[in-house]
N, C-alpha and C. Protein backbone atom coordinates (compact mmCIF):
# COMPACT_ATOMS: atom_id res chain seq x y z
N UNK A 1 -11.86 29.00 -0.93
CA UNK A 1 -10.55 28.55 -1.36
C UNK A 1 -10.56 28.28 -2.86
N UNK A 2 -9.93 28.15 -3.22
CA UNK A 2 -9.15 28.12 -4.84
C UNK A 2 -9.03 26.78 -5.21
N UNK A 3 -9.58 26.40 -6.60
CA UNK A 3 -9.06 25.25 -6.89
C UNK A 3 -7.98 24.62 -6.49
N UNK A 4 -6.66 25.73 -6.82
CA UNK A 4 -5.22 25.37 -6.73
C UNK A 4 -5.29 24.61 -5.36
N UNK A 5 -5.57 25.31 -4.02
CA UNK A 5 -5.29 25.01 -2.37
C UNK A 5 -5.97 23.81 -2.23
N UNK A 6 -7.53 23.40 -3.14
CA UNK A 6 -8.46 22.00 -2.77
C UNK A 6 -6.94 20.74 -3.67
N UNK A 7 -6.12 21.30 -4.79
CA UNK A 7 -5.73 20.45 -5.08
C UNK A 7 -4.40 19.87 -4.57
N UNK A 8 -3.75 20.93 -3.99
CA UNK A 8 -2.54 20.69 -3.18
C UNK A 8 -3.28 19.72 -1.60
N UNK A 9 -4.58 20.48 -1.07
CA UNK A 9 -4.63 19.25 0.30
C UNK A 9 -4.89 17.73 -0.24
N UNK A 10 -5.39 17.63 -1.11
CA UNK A 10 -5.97 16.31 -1.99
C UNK A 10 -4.52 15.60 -2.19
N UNK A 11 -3.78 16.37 -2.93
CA UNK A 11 -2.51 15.63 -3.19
C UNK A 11 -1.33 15.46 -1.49
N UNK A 12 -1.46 16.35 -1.12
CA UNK A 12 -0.55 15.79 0.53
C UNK A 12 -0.84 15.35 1.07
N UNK A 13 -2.58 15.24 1.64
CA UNK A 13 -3.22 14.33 1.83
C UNK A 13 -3.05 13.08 1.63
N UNK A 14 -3.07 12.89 0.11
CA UNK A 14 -3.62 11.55 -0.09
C UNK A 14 -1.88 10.78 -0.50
N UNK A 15 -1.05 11.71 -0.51
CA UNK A 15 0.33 11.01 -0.34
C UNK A 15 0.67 10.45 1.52
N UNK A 16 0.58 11.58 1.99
CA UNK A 16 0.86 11.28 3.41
C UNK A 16 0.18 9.73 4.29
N UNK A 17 -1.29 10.07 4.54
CA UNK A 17 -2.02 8.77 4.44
C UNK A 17 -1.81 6.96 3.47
N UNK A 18 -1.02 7.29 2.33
CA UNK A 18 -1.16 5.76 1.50
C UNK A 18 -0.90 5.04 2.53
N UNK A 19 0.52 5.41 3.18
CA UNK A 19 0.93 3.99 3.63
C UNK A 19 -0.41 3.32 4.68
N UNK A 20 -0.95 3.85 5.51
CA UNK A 20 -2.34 4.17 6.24
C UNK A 20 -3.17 3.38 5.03
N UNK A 21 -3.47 3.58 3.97
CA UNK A 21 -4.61 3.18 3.12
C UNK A 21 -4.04 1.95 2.34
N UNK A 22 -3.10 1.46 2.10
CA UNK A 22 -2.86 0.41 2.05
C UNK A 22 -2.85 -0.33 2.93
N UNK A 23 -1.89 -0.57 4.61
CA UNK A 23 -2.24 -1.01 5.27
C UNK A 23 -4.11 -1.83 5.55
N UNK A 24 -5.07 -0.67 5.66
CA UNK A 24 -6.33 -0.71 5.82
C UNK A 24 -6.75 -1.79 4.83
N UNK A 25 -6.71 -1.53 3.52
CA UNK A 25 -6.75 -2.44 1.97
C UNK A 25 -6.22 -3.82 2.37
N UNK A 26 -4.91 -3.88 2.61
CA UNK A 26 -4.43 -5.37 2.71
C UNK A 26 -4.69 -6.15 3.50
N UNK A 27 -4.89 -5.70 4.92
CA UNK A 27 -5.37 -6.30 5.80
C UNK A 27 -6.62 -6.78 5.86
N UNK A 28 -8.05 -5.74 5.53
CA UNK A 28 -9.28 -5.78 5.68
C UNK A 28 -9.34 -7.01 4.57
N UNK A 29 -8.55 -7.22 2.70
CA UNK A 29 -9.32 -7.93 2.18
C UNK A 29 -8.74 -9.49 2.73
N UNK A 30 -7.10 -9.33 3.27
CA UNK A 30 -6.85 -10.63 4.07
C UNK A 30 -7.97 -11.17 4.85
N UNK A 31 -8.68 -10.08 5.71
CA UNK A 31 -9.36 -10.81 6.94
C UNK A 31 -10.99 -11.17 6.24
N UNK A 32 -11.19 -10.48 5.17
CA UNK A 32 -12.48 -11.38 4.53
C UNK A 32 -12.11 -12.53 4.19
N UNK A 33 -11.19 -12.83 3.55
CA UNK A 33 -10.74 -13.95 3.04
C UNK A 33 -10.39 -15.14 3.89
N UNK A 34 -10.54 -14.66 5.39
CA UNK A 34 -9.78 -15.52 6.18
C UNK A 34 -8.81 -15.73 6.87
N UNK A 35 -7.58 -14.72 6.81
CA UNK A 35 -6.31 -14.61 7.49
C UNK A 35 -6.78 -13.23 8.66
N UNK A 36 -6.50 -14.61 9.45
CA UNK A 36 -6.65 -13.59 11.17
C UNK A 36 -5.26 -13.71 11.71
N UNK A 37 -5.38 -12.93 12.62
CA UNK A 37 -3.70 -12.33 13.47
C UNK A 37 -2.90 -13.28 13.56
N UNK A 38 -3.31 -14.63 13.74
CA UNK A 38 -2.26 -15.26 13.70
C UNK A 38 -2.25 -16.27 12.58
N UNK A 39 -2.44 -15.88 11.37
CA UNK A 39 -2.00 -16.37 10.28
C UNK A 39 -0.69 -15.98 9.83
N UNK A 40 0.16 -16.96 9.72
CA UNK A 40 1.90 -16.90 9.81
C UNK A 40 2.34 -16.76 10.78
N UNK A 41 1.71 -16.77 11.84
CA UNK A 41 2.82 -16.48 13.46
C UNK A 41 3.22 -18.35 13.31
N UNK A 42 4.38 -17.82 14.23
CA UNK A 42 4.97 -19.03 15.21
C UNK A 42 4.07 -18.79 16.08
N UNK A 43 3.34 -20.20 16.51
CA UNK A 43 3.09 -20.72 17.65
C UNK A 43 3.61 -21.53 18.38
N UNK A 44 4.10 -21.41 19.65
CA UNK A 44 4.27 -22.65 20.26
C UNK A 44 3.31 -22.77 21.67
N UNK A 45 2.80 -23.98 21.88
CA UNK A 45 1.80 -24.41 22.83
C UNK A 45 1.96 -25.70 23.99
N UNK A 46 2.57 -25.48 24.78
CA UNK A 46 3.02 -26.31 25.74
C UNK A 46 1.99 -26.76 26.89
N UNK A 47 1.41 -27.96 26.94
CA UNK A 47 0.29 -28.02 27.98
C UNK A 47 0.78 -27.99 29.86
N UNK A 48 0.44 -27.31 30.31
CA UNK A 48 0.65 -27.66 31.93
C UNK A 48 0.34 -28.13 32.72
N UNK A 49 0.70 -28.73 34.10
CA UNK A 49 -0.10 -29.40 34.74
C UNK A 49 -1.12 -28.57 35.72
N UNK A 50 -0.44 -26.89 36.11
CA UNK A 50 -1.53 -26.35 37.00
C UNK A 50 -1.50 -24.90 36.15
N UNK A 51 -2.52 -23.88 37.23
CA UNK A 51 -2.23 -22.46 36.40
C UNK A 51 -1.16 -22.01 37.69
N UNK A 52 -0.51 -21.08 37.26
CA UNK A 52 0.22 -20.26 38.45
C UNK A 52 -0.43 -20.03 39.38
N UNK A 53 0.33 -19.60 40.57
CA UNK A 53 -0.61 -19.09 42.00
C UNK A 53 -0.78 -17.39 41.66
N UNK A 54 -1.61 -16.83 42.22
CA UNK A 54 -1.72 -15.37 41.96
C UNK A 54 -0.58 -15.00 42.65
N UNK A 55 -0.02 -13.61 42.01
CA UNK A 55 1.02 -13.13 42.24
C UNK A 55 2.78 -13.75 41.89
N UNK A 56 2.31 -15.32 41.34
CA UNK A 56 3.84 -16.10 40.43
C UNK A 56 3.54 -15.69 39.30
N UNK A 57 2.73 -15.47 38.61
CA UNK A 57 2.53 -15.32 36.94
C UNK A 57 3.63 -14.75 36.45
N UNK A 58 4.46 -13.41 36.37
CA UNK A 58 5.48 -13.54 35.85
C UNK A 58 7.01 -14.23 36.44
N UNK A 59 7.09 -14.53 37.13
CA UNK A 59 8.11 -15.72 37.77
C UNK A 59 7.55 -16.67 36.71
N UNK A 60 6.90 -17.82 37.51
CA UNK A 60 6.42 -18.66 36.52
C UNK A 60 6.33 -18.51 34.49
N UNK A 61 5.89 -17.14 34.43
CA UNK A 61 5.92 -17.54 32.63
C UNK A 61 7.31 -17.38 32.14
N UNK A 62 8.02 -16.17 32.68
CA UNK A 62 9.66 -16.22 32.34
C UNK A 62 10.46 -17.69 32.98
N UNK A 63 10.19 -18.24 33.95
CA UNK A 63 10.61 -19.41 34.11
C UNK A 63 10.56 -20.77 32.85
N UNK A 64 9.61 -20.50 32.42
CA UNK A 64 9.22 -21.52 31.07
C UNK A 64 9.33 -20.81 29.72
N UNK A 65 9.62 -19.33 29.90
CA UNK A 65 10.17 -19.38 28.78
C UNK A 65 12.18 -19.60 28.73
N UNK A 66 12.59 -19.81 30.01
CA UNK A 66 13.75 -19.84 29.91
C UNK A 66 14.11 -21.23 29.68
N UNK A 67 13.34 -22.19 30.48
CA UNK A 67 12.73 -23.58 30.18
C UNK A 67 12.96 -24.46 28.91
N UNK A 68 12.71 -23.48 28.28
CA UNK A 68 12.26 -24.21 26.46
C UNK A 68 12.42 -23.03 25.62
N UNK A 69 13.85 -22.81 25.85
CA UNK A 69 14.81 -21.76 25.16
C UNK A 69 14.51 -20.78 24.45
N UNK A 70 13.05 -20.10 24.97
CA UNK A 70 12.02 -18.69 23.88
C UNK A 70 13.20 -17.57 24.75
N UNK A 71 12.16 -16.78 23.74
CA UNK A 71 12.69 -15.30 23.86
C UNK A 71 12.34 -14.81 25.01
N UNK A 72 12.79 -14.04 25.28
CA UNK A 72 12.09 -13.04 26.30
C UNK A 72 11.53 -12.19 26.21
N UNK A 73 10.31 -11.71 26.50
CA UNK A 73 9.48 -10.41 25.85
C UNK A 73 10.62 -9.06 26.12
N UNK A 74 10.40 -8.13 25.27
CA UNK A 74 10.80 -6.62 26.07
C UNK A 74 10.19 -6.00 27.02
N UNK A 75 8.48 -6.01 27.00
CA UNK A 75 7.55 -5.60 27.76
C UNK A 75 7.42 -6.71 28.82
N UNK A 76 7.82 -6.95 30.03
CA UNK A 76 7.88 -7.85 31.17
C UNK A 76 6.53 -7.83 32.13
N UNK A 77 5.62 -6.87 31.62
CA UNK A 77 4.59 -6.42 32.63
C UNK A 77 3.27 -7.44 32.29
N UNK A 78 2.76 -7.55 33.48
CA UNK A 78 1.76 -8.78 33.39
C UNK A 78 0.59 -8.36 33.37
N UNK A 79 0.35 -8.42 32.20
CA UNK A 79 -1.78 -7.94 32.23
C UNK A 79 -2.26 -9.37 31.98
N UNK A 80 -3.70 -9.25 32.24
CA UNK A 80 -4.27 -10.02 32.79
C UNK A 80 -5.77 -9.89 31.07
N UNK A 81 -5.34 -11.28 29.77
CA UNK A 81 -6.26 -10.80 29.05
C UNK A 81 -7.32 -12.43 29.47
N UNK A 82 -8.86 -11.49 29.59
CA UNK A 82 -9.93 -12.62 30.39
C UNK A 82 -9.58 -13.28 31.05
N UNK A 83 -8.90 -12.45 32.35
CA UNK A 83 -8.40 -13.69 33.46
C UNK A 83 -6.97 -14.15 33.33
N UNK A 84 -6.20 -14.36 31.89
CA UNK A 84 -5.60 -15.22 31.93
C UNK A 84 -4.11 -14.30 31.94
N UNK A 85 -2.71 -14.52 33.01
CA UNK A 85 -1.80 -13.78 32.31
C UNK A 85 -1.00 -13.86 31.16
N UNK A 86 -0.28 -12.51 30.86
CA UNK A 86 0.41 -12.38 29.52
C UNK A 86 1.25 -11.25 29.60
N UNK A 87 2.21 -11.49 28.65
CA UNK A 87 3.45 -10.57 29.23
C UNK A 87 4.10 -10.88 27.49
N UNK A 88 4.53 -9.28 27.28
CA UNK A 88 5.29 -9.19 25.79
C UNK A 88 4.34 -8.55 25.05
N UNK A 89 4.09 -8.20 23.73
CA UNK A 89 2.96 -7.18 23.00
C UNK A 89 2.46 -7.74 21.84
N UNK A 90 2.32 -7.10 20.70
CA UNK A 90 1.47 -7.44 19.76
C UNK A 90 2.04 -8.27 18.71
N UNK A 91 3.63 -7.96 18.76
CA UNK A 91 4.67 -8.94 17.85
C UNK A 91 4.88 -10.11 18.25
N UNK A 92 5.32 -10.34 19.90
CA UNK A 92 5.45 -11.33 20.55
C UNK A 92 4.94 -11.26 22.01
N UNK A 93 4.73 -13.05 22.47
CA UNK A 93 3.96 -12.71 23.45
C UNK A 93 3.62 -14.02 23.99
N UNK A 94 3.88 -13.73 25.61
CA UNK A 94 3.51 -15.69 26.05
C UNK A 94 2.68 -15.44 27.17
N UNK A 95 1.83 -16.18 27.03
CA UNK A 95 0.79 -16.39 27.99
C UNK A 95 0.48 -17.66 28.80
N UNK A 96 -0.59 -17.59 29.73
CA UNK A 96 -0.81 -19.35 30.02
C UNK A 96 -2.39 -18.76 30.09
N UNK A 97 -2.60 -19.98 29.23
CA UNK A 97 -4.65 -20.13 29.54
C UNK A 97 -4.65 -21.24 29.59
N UNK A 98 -6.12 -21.56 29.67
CA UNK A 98 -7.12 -23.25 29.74
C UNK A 98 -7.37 -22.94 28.44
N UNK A 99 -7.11 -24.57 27.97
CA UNK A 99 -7.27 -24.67 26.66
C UNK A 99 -9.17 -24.76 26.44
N UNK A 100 -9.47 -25.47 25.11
CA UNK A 100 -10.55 -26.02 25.28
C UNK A 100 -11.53 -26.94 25.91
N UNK A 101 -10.12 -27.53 26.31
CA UNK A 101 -10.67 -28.58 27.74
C UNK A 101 -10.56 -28.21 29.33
N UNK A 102 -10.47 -27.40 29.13
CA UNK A 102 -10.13 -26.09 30.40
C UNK A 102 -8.15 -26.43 31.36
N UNK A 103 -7.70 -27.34 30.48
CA UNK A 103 -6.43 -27.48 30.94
C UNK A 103 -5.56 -26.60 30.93
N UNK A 104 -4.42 -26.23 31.24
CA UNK A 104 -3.41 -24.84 31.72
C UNK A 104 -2.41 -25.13 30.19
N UNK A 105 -2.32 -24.17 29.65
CA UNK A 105 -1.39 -24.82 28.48
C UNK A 105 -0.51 -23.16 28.26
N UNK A 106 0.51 -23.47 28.33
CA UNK A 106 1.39 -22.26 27.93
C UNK A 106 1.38 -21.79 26.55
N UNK A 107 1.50 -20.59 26.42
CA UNK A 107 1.17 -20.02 24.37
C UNK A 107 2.52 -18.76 24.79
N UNK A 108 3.22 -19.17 23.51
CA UNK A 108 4.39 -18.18 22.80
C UNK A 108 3.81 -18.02 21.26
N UNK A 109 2.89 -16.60 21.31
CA UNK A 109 2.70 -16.25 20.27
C UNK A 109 3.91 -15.53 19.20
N UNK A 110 4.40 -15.55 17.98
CA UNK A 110 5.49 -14.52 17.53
C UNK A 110 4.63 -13.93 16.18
N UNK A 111 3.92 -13.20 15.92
CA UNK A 111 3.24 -13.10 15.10
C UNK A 111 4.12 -12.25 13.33
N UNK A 112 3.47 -12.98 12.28
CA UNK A 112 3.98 -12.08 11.40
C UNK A 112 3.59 -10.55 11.38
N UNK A 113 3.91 -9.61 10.27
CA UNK A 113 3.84 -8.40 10.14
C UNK A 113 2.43 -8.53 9.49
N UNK A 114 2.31 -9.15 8.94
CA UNK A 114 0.62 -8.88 8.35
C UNK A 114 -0.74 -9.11 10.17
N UNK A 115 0.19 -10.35 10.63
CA UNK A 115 -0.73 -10.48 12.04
C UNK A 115 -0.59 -8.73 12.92
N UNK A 116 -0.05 -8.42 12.60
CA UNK A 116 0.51 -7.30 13.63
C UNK A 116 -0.73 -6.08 13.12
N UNK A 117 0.07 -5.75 11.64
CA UNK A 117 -0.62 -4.56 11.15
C UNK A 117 -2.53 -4.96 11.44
N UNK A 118 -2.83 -6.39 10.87
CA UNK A 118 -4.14 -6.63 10.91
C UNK A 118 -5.17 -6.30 12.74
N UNK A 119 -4.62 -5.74 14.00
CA UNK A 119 -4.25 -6.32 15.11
C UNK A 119 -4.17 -4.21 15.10
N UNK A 120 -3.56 -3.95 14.17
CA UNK A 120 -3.53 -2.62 14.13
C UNK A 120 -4.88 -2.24 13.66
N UNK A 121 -5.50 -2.92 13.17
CA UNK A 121 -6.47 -2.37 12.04
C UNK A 121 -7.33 -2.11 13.28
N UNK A 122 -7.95 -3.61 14.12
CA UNK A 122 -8.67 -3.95 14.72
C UNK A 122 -8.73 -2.87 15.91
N UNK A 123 -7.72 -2.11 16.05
CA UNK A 123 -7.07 -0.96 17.36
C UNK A 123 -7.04 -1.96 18.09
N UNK A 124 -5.78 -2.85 18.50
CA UNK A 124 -5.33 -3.47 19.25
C UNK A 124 -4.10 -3.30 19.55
N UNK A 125 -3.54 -1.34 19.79
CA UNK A 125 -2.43 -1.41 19.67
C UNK A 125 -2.08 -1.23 21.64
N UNK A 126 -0.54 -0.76 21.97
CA UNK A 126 -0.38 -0.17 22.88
C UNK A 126 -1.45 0.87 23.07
N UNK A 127 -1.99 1.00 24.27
CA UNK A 127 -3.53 2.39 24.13
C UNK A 127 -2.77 3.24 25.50
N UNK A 128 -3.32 4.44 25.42
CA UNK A 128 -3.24 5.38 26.22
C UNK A 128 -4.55 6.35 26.68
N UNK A 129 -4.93 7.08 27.19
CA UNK A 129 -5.99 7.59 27.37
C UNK A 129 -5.96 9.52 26.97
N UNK A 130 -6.72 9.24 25.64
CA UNK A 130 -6.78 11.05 25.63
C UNK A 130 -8.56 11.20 24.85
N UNK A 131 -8.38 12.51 25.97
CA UNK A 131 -10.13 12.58 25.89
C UNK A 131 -10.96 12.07 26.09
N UNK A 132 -10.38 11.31 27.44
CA UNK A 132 -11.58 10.10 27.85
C UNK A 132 -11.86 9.09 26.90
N UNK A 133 -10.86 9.00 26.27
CA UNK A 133 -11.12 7.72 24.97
C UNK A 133 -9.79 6.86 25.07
N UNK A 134 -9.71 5.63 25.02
CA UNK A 134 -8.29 4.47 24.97
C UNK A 134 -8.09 4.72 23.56
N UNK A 135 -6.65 4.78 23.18
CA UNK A 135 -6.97 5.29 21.87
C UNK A 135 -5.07 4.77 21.77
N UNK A 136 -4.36 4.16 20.66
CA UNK A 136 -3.25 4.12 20.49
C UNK A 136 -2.39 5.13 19.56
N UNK A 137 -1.49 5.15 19.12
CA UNK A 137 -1.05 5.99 18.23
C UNK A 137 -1.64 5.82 17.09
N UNK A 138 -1.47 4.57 16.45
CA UNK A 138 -1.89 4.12 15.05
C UNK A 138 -3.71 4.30 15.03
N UNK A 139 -4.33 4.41 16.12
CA UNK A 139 -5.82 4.86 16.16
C UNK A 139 -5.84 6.18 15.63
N UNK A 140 -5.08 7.11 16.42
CA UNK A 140 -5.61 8.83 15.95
C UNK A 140 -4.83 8.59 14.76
N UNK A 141 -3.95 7.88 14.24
CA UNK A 141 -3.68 8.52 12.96
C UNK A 141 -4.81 8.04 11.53
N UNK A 142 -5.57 6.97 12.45
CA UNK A 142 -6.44 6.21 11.94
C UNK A 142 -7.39 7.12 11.88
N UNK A 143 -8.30 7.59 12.75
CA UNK A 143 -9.14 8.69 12.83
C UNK A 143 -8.88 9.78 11.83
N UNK A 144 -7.75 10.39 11.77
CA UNK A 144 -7.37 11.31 10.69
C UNK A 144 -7.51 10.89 9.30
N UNK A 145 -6.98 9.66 9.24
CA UNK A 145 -7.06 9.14 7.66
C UNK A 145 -8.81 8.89 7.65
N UNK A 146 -9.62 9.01 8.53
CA UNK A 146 -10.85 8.46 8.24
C UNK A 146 -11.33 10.24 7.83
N UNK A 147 -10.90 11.15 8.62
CA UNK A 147 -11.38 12.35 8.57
C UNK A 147 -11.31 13.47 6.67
N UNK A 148 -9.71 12.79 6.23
CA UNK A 148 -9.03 12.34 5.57
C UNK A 148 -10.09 12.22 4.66
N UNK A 149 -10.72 10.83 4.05
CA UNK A 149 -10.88 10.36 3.34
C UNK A 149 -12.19 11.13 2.71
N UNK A 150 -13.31 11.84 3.33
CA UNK A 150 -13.95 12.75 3.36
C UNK A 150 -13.88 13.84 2.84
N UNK A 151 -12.17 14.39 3.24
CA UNK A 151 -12.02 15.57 2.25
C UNK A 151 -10.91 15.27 1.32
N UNK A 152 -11.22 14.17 0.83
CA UNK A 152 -9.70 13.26 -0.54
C UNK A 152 -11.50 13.69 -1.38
N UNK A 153 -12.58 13.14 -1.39
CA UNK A 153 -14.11 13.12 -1.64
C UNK A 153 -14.45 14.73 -2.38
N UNK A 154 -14.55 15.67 -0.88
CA UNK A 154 -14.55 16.64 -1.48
C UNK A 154 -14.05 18.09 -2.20
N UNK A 155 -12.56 17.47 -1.63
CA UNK A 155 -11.50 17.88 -2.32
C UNK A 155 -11.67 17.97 -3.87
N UNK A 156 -11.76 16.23 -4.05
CA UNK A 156 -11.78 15.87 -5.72
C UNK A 156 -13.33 16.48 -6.35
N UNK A 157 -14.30 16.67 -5.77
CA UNK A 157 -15.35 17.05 -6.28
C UNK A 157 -15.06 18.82 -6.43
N UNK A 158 -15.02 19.57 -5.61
CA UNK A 158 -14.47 20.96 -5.95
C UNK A 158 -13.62 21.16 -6.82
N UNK A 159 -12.40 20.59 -7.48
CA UNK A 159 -11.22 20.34 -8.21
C UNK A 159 -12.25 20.29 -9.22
N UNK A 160 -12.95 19.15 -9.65
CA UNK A 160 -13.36 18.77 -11.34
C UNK A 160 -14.78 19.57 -11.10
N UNK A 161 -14.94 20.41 -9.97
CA UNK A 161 -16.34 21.57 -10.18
C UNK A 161 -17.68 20.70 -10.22
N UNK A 162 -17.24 19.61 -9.60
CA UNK A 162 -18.69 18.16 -9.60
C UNK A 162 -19.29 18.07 -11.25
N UNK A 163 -17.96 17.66 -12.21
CA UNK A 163 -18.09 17.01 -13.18
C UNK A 163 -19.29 18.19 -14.35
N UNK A 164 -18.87 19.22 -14.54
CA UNK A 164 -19.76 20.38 -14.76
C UNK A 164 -20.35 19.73 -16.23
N UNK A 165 -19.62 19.22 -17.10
CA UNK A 165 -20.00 18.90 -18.26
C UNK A 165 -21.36 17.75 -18.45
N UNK A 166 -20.91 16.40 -17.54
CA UNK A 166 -21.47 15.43 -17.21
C UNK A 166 -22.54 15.29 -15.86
N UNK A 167 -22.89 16.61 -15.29
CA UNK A 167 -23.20 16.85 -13.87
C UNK A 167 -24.65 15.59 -13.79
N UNK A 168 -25.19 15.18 -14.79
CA UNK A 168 -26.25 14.61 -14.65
C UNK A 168 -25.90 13.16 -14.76
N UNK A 169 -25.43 12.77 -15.51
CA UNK A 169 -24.22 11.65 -14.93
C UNK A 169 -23.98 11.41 -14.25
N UNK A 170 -23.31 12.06 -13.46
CA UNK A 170 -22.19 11.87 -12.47
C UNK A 170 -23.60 11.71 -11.25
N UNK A 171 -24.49 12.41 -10.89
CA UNK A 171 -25.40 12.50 -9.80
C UNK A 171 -26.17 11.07 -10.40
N UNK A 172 -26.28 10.15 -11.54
CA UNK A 172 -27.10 9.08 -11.54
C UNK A 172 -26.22 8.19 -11.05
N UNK A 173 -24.34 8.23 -11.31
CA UNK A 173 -23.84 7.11 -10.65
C UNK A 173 -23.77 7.11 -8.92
N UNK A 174 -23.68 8.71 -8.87
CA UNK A 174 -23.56 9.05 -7.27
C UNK A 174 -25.14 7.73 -6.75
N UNK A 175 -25.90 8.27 -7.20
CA UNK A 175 -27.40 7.73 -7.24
C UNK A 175 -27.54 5.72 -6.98
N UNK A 176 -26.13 5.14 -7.92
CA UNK A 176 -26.38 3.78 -7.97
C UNK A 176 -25.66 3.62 -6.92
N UNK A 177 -24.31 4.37 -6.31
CA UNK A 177 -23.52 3.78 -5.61
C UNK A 177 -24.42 3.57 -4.48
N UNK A 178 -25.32 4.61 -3.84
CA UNK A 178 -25.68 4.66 -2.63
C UNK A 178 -27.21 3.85 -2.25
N UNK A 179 -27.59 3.10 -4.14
CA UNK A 179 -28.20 1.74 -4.26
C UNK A 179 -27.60 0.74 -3.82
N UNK A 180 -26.72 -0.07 -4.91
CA UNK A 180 -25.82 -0.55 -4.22
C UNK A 180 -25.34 -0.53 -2.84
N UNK A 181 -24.80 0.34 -2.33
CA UNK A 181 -24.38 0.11 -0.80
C UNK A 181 -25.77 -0.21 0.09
N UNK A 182 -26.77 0.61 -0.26
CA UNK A 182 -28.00 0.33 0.94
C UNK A 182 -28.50 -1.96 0.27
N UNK A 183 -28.25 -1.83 -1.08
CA UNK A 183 -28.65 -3.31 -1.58
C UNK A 183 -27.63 -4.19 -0.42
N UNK A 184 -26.20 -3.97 -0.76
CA UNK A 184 -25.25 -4.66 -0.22
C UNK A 184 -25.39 -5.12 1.46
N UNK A 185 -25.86 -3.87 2.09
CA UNK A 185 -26.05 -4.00 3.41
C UNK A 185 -27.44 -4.78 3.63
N UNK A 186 -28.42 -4.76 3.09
CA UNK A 186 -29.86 -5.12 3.19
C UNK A 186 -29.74 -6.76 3.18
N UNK A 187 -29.03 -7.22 2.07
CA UNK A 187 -28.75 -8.71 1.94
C UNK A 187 -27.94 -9.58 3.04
N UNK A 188 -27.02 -8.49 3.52
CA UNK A 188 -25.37 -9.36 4.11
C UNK A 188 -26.66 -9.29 5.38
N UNK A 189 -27.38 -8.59 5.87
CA UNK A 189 -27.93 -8.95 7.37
C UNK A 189 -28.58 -10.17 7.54
C-alpha cells in the first residue's frame, strides 16, 4: 500500500475511535485518582427489616420503590447480582442486599455519566453472547479501538518511513520507552 492509503486509515481511524479514546482517557485517569462508579450518583439507602421471600423480589422492590416516591426502572427484570436481587441497569437501579452488618437494606442507585461510561470501561455493559464470548456493544467496539490503536502505531510509522533521517534516534527512544514500561511494571508489583 501507498503512503497516501496508510494515511487516510490513520486519519478515519483515529477520527472515528476519539470519542472511544477519550472516553478510555477520562475515565481510566478518574479511576486512578479515585472516582469509582458511583462517584456523583444519587444514592439512596433504606434499611429493612427482612430480605424478600424467593420469588417476591420484584413485587417487593417495585413496592418500595413506589413507597418512597423513586423511579421506576425501564428494565423490570430481576437478576440476581451475588445472591442479591436487582432490577433497572447501569444508569439506574434498585436493589436489596445485607449491608455490612449483614442487615437487608434497600439501594436506589442513579449514577452520573462519568459512573456509567467508567462501568463501560470496566465491560459492565448490557452483554450478549457472540463467539462464545459475553461481550456488550461498547466491548467490540472496544476491541476494535484496541485493534485500532496498533495500526494508528503502524500506520504512523509507514507514513514518516520510521523517521528515515533520525532512524537511530527514533530506535534509542523506541529503546527507553520499552525501559521505562518494563521499569514501571517491575516496581508497581
Amino acid at each position: 500500500m501507498r503512503k497516501k492509503s496508510w494515511m487516510k486509515i490513520h486519519t478515519y481511524l483515529s477520527l472515528f475511535f476519539l470519542p472511544f479514546a477519550l472516553v478510555y482517557a477520562i475515565t481510566g485517569v478518574g479511576y486512578i485518582c479515585g472516582f469509582q462508579q458511583d462517584s456523583f450518583a444519587n444514592i439512596y439507602e433504606i434499611p429493612l427489616d427482612s430480605m424478600p421471600e424467593r420469588g417476591q423480589e420484584k413485587a417487593a422492590l417495585l413496592e418500595l420503590l413506589n413507597t418512597h416516591h423513586l423511579k421506576i426502572p425501564a428494565n423490570q427484570e430481576v437478576r440476581f447480582i451475588k445472591g442479591n436481587p436487582a432490577i433497572g441497569n447501569l444508569a439506574y437501579s434498585a436493589s436489596i442486599s445485607k449491608d455490612s452488618e449483614g442487615k437487608p437494606t434497600f439501594r436506589v442507585v442513579e449514577r452520573s455519566l462519568y459512573g456509567v461510561l467508567l462501568l463501560m470501561h470496566k465491560s459492565h455493559g448490557t452483554q450478549f453472547s457472540l463467539l462464545g464470548f459475553k461481550l456488550s456493544a461498547f466491548d467490540i467496539f472496544a476491541i476494535g479501538f484496541g485493534f485500532s490503536l496498533l495500526l494508528f502505531y503502524l500506520s504512523g510509522l509507514i507514513v514518516t518511513s520510521f523517521c528515515k533521517r533520525d532512524r537511530l534516534v527514533s530506535f534509542g527512544i523506541l529503546g527507553l520507552g520499552v525501559v521505562a514500561c518494563a521499569l514501571a511494571v517491575y516496581v508497581s508489583i
